[in-house]
N, C-alpha and C. Protein backbone atom coordinates (compact mmCIF):
# COMPACT_ATOMS: atom_id res chain seq x y z
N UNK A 1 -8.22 -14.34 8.64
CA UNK A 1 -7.10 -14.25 9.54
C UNK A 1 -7.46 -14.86 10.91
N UNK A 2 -8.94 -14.53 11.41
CA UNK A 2 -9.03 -15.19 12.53
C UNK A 2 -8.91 -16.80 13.03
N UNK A 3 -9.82 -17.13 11.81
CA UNK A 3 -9.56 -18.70 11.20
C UNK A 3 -8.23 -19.21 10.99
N UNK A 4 -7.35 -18.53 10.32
CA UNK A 4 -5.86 -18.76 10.42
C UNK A 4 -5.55 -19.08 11.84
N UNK A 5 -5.89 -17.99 12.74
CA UNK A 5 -4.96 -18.26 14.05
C UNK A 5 -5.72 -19.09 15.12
N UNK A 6 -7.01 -19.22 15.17
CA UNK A 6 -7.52 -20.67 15.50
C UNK A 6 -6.94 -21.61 14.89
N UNK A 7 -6.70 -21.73 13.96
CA UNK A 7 -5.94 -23.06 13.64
C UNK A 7 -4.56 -23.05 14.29
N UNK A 8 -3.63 -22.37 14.36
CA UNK A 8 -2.44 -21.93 14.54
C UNK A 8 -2.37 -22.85 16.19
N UNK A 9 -3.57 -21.94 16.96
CA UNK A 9 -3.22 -22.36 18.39
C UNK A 9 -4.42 -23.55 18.37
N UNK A 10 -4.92 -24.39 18.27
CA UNK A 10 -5.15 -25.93 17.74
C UNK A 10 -3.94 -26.72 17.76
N UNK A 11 -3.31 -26.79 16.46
CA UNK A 11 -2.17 -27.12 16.18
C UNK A 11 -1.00 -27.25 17.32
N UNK A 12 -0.59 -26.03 17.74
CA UNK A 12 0.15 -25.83 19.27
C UNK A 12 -0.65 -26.70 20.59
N UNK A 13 -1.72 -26.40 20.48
CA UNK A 13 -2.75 -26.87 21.71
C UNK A 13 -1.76 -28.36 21.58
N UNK A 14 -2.33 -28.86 20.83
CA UNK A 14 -1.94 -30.98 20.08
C UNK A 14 -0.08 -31.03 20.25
N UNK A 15 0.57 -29.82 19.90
CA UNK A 15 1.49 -30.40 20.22
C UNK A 15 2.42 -30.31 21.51
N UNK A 16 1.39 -29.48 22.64
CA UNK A 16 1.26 -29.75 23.65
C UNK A 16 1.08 -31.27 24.48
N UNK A 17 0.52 -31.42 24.06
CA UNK A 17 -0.20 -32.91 24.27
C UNK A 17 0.64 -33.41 23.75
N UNK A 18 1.10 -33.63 22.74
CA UNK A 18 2.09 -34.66 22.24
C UNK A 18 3.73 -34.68 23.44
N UNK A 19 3.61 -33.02 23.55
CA UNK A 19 4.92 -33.20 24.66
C UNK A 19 4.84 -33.41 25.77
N UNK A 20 3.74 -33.44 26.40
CA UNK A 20 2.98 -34.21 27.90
C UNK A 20 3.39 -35.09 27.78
N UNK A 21 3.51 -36.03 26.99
CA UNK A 21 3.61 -38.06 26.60
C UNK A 21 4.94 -38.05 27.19
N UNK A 22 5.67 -37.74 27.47
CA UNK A 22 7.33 -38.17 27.52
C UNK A 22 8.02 -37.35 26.04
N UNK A 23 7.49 -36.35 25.39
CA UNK A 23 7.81 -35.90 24.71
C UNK A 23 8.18 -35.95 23.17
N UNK A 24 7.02 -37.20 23.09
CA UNK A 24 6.87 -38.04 21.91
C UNK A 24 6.22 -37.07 21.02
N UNK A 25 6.90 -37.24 19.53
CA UNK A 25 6.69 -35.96 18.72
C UNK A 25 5.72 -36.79 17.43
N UNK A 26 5.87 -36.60 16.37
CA UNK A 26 4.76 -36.97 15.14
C UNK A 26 5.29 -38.12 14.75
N UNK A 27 6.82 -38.67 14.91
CA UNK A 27 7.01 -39.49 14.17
C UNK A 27 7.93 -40.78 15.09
N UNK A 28 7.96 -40.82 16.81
CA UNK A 28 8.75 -41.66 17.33
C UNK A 28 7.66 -42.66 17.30
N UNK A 29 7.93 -43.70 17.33
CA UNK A 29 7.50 -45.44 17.40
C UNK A 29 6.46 -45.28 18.78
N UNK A 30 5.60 -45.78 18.37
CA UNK A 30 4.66 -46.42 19.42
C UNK A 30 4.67 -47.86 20.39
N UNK A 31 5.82 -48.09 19.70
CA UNK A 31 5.82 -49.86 20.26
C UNK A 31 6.85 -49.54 20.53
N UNK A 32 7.34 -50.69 21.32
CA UNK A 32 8.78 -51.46 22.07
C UNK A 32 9.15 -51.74 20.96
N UNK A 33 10.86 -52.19 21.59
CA UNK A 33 11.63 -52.64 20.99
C UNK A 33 10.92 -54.86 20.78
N UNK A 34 9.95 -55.03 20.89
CA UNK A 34 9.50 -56.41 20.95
C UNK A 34 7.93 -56.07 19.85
N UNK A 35 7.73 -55.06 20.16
CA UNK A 35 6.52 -54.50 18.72
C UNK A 35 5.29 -54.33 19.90
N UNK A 36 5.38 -54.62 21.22
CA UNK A 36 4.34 -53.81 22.18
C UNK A 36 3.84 -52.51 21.64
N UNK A 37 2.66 -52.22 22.21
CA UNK A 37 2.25 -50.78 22.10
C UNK A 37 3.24 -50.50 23.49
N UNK A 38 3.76 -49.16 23.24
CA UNK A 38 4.84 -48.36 25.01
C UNK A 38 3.73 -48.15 26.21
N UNK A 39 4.09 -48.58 26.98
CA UNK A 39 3.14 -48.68 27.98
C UNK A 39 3.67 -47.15 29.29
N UNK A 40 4.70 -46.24 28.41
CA UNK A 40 4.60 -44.80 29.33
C UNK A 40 4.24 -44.06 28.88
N UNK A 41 3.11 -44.54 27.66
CA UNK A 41 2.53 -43.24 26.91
C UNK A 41 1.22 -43.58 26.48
N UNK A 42 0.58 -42.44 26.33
CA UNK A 42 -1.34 -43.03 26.63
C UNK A 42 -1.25 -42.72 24.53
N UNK A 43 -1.36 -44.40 24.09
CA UNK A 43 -0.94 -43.95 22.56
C UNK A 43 -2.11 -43.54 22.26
N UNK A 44 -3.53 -43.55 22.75
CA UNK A 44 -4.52 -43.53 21.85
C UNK A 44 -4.77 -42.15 21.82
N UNK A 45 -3.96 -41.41 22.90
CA UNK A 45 -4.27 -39.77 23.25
C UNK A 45 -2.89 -39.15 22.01
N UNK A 46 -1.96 -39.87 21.87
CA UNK A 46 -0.92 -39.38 20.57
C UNK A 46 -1.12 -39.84 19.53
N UNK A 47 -1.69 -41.03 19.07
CA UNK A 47 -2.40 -40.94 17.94
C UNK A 47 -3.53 -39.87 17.23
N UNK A 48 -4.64 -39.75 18.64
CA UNK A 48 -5.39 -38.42 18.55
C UNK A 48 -4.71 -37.44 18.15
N UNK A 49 -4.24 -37.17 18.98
CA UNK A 49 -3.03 -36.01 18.60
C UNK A 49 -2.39 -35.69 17.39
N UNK A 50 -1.98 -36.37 16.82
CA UNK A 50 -1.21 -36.98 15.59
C UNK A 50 -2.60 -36.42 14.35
N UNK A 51 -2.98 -37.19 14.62
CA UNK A 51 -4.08 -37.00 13.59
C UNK A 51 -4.70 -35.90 13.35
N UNK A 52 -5.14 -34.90 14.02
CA UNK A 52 -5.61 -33.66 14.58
C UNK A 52 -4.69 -32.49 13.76
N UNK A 53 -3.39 -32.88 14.36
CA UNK A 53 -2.40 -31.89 14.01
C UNK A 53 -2.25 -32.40 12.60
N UNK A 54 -2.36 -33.33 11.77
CA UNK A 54 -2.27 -32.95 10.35
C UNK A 54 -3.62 -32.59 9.96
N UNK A 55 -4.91 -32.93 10.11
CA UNK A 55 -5.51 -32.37 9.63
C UNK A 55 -5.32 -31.00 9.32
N UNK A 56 -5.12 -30.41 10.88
CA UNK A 56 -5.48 -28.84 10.85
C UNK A 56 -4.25 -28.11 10.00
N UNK A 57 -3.12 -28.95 9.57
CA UNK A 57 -1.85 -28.56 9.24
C UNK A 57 -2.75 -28.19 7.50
N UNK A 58 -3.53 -29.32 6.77
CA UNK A 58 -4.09 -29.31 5.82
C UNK A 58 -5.03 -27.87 5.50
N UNK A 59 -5.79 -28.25 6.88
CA UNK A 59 -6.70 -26.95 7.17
C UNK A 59 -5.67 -25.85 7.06
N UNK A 60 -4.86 -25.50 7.66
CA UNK A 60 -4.32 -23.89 7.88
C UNK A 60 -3.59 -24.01 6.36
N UNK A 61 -2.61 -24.94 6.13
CA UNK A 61 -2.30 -24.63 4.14
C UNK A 61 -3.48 -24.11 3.00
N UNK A 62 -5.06 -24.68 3.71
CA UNK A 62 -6.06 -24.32 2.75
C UNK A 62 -6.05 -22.47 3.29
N UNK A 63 -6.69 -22.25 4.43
CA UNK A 63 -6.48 -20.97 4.77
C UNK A 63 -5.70 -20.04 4.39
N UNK A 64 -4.24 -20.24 4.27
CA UNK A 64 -3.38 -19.61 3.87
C UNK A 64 -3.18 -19.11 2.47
N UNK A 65 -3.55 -20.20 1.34
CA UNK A 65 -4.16 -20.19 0.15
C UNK A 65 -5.06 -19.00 0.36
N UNK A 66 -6.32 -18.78 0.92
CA UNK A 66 -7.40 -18.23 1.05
C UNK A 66 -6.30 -16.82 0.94
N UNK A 67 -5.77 -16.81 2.52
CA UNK A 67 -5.13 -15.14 2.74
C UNK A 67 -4.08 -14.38 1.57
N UNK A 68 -3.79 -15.81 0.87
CA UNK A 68 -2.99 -15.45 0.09
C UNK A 68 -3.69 -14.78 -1.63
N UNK A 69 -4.70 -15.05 -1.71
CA UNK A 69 -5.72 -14.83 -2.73
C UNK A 69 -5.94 -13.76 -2.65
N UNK A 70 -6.92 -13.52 -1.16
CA UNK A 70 -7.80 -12.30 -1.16
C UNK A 70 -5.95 -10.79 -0.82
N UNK A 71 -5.17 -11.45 -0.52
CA UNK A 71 -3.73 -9.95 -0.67
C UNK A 71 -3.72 -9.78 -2.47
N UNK A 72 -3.93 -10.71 -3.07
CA UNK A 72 -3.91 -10.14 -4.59
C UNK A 72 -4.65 -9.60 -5.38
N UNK A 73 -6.02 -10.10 -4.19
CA UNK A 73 -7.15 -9.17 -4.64
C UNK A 73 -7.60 -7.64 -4.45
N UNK A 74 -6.58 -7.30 -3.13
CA UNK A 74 -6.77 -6.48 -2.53
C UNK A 74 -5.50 -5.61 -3.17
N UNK A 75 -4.22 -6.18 -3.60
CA UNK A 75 -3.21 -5.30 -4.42
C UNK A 75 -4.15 -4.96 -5.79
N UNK A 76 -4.74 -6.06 -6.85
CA UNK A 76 -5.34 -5.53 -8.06
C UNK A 76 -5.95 -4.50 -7.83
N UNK A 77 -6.87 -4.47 -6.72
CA UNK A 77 -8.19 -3.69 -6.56
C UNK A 77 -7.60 -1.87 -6.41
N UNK A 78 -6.35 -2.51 -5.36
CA UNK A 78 -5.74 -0.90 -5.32
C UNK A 78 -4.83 -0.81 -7.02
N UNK A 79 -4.54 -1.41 -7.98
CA UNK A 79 -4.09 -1.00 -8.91
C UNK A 79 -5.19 -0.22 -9.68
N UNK A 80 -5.92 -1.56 -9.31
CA UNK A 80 -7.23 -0.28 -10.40
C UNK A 80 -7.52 0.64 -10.05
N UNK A 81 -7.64 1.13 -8.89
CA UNK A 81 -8.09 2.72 -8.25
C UNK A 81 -7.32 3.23 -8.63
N UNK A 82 -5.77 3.21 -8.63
CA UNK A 82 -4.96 4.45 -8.69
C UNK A 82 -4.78 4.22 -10.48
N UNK A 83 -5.02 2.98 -11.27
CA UNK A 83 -4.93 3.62 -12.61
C UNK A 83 -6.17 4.72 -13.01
N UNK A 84 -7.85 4.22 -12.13
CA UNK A 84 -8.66 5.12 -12.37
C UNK A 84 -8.81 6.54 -12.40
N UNK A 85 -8.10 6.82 -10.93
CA UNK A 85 -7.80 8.18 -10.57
C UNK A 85 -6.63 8.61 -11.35
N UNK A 86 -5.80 8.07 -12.30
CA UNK A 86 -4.79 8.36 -13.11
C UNK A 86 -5.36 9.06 -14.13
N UNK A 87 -6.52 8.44 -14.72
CA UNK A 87 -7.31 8.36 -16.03
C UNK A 87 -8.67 9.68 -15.76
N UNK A 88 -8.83 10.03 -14.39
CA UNK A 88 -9.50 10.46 -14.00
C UNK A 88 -8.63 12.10 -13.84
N UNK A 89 -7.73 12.59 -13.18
CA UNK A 89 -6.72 13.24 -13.35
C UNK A 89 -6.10 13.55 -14.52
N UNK A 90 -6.35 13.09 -15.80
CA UNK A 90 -5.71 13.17 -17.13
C UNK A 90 -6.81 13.74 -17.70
N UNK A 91 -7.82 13.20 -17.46
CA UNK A 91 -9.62 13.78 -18.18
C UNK A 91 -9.87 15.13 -17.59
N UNK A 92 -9.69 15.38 -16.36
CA UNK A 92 -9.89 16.70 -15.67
C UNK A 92 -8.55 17.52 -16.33
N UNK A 93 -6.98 16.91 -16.32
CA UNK A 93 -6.29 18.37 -17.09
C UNK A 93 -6.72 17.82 -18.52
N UNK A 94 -6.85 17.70 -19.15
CA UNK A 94 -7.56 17.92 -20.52
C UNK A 94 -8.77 18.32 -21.10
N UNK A 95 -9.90 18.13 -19.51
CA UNK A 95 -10.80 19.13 -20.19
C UNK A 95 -10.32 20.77 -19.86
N UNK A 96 -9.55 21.30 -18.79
CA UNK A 96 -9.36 21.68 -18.57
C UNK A 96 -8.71 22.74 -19.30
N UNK A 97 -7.64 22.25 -19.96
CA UNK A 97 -6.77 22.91 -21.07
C UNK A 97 -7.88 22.98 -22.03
N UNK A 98 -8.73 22.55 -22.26
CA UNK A 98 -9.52 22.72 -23.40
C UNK A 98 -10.48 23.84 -23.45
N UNK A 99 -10.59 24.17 -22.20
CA UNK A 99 -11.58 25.14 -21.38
C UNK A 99 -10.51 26.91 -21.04
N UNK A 100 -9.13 26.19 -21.27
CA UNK A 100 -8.14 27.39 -21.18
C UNK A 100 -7.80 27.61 -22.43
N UNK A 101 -7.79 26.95 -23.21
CA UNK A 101 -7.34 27.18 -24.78
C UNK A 101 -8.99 28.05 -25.34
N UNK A 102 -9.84 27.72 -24.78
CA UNK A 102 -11.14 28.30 -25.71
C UNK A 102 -11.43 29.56 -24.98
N UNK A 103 -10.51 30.02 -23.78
CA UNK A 103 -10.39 31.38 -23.28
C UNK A 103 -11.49 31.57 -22.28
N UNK A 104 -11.79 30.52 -21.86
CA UNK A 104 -13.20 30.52 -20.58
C UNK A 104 -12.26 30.35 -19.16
N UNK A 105 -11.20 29.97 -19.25
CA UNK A 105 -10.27 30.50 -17.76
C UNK A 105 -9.33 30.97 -18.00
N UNK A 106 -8.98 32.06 -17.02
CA UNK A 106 -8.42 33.15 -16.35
C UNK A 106 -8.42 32.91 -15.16
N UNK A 107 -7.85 31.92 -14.96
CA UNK A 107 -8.01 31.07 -13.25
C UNK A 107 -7.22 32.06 -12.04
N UNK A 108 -7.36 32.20 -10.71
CA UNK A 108 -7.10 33.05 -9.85
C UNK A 108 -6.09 31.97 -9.40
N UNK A 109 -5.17 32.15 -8.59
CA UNK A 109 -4.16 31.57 -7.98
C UNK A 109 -4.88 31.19 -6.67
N UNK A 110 -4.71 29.97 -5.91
CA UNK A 110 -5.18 29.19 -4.80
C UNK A 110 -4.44 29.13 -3.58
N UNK A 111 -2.71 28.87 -3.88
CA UNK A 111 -1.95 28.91 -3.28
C UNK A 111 -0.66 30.00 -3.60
N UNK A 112 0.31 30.37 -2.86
CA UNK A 112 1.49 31.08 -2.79
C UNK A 112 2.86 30.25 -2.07
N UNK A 113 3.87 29.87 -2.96
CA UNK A 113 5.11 29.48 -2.81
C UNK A 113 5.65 30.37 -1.71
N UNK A 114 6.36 29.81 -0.20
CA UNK A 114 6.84 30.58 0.59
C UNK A 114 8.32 29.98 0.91
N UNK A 115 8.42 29.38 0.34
CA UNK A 115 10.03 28.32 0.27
C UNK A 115 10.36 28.14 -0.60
N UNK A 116 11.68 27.46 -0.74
CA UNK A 116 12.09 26.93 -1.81
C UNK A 116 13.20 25.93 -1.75
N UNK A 117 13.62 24.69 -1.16
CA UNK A 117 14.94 24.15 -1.14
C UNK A 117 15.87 24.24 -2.14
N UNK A 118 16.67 24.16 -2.19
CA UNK A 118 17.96 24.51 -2.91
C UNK A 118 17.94 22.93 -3.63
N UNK A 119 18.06 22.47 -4.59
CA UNK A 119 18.70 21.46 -5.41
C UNK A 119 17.52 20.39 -5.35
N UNK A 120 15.68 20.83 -4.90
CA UNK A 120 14.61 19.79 -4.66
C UNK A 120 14.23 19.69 -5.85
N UNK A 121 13.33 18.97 -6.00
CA UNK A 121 12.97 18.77 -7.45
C UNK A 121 11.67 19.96 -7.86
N UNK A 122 11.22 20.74 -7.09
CA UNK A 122 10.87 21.97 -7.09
C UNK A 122 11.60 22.97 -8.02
N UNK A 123 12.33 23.57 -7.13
CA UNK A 123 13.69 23.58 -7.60
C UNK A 123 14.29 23.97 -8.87
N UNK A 124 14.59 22.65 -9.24
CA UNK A 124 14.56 22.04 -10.84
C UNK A 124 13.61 22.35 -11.50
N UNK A 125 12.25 22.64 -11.14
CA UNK A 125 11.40 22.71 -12.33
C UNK A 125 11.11 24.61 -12.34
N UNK A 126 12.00 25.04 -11.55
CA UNK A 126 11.86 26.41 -11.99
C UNK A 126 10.99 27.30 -10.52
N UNK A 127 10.09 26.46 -10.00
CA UNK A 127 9.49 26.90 -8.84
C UNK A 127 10.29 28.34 -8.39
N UNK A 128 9.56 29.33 -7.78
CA UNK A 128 10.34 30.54 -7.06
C UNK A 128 9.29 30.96 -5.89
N UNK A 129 10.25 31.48 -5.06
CA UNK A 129 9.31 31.97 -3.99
C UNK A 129 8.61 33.38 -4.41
N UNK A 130 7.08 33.01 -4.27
CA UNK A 130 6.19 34.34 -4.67
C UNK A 130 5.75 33.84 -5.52
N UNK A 131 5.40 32.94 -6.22
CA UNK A 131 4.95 32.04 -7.08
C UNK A 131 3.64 32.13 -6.81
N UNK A 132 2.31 32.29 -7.79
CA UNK A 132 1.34 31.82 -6.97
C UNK A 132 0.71 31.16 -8.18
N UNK A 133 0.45 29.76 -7.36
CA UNK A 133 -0.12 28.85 -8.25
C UNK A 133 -1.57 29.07 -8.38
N UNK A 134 -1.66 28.77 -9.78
CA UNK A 134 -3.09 28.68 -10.80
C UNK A 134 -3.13 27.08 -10.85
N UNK A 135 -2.73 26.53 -11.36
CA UNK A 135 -2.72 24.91 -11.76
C UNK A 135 -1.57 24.01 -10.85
N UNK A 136 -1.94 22.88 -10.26
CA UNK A 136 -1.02 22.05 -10.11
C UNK A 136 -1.64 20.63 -10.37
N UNK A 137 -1.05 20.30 -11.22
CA UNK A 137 -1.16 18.84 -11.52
C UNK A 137 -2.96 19.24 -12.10
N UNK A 138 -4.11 18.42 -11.22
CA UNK A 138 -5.44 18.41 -11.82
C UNK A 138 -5.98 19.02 -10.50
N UNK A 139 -4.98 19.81 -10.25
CA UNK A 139 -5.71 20.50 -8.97
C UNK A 139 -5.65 22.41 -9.42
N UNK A 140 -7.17 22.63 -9.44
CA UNK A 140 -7.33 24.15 -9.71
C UNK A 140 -7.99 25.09 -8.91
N UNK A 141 -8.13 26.35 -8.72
CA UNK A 141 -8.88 27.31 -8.37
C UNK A 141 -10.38 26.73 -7.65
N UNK A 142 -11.36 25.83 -9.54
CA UNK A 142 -12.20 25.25 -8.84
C UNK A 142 -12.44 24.12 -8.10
N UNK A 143 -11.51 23.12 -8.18
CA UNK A 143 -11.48 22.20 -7.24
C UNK A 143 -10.39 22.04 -5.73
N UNK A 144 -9.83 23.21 -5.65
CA UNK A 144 -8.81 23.28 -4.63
C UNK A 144 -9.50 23.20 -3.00
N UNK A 145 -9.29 22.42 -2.18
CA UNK A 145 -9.85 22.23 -1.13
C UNK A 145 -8.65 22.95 0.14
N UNK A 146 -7.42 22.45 0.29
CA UNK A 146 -6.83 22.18 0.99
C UNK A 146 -5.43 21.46 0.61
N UNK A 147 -4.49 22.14 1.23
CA UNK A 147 -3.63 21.21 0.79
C UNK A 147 -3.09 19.69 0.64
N UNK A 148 -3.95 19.06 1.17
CA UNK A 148 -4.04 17.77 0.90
C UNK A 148 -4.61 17.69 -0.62
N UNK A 149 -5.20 18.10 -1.12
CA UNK A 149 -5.16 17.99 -2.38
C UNK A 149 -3.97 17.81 -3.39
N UNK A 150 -3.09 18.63 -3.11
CA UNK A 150 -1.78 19.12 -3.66
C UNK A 150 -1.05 17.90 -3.16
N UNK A 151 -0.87 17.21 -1.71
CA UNK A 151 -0.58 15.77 -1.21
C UNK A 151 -0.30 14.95 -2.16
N UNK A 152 -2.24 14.57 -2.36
CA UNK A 152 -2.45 13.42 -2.84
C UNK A 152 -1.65 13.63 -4.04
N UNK A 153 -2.10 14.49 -5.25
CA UNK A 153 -1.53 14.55 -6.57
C UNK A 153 -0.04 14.41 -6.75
N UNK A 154 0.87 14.75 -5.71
CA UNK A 154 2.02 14.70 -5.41
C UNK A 154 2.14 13.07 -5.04
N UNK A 155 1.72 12.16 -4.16
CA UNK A 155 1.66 10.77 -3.66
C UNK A 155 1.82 10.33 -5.21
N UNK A 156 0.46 10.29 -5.83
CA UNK A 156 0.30 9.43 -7.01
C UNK A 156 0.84 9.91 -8.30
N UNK A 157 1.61 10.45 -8.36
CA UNK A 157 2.62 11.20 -9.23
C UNK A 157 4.06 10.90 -9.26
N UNK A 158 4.62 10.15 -7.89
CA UNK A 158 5.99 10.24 -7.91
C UNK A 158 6.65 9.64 -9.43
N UNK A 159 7.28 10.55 -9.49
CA UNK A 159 8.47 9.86 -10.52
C UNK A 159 7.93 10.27 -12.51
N UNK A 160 6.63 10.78 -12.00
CA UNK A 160 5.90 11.24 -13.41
C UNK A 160 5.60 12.98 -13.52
N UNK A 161 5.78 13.72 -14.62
CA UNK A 161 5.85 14.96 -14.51
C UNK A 161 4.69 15.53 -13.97
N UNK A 162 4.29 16.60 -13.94
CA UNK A 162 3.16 17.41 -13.50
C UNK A 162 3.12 19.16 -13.94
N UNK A 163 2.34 18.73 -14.82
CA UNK A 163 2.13 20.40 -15.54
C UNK A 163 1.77 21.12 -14.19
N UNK A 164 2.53 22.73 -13.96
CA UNK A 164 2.26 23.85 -12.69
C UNK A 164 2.23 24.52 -13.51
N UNK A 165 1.14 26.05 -13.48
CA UNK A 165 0.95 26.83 -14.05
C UNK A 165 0.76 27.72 -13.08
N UNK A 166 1.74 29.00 -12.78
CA UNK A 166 1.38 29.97 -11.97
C UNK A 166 1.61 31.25 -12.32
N UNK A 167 1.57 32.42 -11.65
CA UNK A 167 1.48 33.84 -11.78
C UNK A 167 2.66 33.90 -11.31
N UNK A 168 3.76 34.58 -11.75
CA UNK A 168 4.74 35.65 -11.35
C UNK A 168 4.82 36.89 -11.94
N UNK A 169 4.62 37.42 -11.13
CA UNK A 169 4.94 39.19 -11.57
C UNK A 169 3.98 39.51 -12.73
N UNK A 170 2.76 38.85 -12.25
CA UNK A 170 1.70 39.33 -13.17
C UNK A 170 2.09 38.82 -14.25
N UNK A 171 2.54 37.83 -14.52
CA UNK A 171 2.62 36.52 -15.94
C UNK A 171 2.19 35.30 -15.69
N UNK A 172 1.64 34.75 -16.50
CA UNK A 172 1.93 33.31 -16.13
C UNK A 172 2.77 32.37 -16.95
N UNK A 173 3.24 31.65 -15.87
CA UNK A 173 4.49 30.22 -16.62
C UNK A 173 4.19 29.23 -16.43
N UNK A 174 4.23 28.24 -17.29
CA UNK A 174 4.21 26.64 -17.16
C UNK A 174 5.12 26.03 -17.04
N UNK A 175 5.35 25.34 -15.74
CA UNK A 175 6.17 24.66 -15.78
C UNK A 175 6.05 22.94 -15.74
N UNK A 176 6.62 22.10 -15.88
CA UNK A 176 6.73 20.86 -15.62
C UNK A 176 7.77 20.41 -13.90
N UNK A 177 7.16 19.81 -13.55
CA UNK A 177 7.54 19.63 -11.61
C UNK A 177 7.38 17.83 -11.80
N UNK A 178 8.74 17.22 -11.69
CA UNK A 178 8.40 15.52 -11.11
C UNK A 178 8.55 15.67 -9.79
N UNK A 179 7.76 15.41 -9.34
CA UNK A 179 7.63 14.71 -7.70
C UNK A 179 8.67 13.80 -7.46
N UNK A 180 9.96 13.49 -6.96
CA UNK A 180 11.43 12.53 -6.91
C UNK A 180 11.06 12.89 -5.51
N UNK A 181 11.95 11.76 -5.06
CA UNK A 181 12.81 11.77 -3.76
C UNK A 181 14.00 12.10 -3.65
N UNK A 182 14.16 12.90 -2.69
CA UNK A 182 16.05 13.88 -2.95
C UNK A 182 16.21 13.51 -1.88
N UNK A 183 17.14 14.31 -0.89
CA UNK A 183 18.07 14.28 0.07
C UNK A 183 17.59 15.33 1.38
N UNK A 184 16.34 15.49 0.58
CA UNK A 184 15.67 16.58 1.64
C UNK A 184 14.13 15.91 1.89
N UNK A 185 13.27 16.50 2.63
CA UNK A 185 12.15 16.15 3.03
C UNK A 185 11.03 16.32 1.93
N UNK A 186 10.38 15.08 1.86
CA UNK A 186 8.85 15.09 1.19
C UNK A 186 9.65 14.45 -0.71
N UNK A 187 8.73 14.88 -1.29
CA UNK A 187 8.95 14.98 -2.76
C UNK A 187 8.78 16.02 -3.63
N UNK A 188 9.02 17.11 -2.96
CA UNK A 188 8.89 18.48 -3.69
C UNK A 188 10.44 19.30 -3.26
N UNK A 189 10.08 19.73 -2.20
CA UNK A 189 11.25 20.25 -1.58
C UNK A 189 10.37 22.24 -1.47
């Protein structure tokens, strides 16, 4: 990028200079109407000029190429992280369930539901206030930090379900929760 905009003001610099001349641009005639070189314009300083400014015009199209490469490298690179952490999030609830099906958790609840919007996609999946979550998404008891945890899994989830497993009234329920965008704040509600 820096290289980009050195070139950028190069380019400008020259066509500065070109408009010093009497305002002679890339492509007016150098000669008279008799085939003289114009004698109110210093040609060998707009030829310079001239020349300069396509190079660097060449130069900044190569650059741009460049910036334009390394943005697709930098979109793949974030595809692959978030398919990893997808694949990574699917391996954790599946060992997980595998570890709840063979009766080795009896997980404690991490968090407690204190809201509830009316018509969020919360909501919809049954959520109630007094809820206290055991499971959300691949976030549990033992890996629960903070609610940014619950965030992220929510971020990289939109629009895909998410097994919740919590305690009410001394039961537990599973529910399924998509993370959508509604008419209210966030993607839960």
């Amino acid at each position: 990028m820096r290289h980009k905009e050195e070139t950028e003001a190069q380019i400008k610099a020259n066509h500065e200079v070109l408009e010093g001349q009497k305002g002679v641009g890339m492509n007016e005639p150098l000669v008279d109407f008799e085939g003289y070189p114009r004698a109110d314009v210093d040609v060998y300083q707009v030829r310079t000029a001239r020349h300069n400014i396509i190079c660097l015009q060449n130069d900044h199209k190569a650059v741009m190429k460049q910036v334009e490469e390394a943005l697709h490298q930098l979109h793949a690179h974030d595809k692959e992280k978030q398919a990893r952490d997808l694949a990574e999030a699917h391996e954790e609830a599946m060992s997980r369930r595998m570890s709840h099906n063979e009766g080795h958790s009896l997980s404690q609840a991490f968090a407690k539901v204190n809201s509830i919007s009316p018509g969020s996609p919360a909501s919809i999946a049954g959520l109630q206030v007094d809820d206290e979550i055991v499971e959300f998404g691949s976030v549990n008891t033992q890996n629960f930090q903070s609610l940014h945890n619950i965030g992220s899994v929510v971020q990289h989830s939109e629009g895909k379900p998410l097994n919740v497993t919590v305690i009410r009234r001394g039961e537990r329920h599973q529910l399924r929760l998509v993370p959508t965008r509604w008419a209210g704040k966030g993607l839960l509600g």
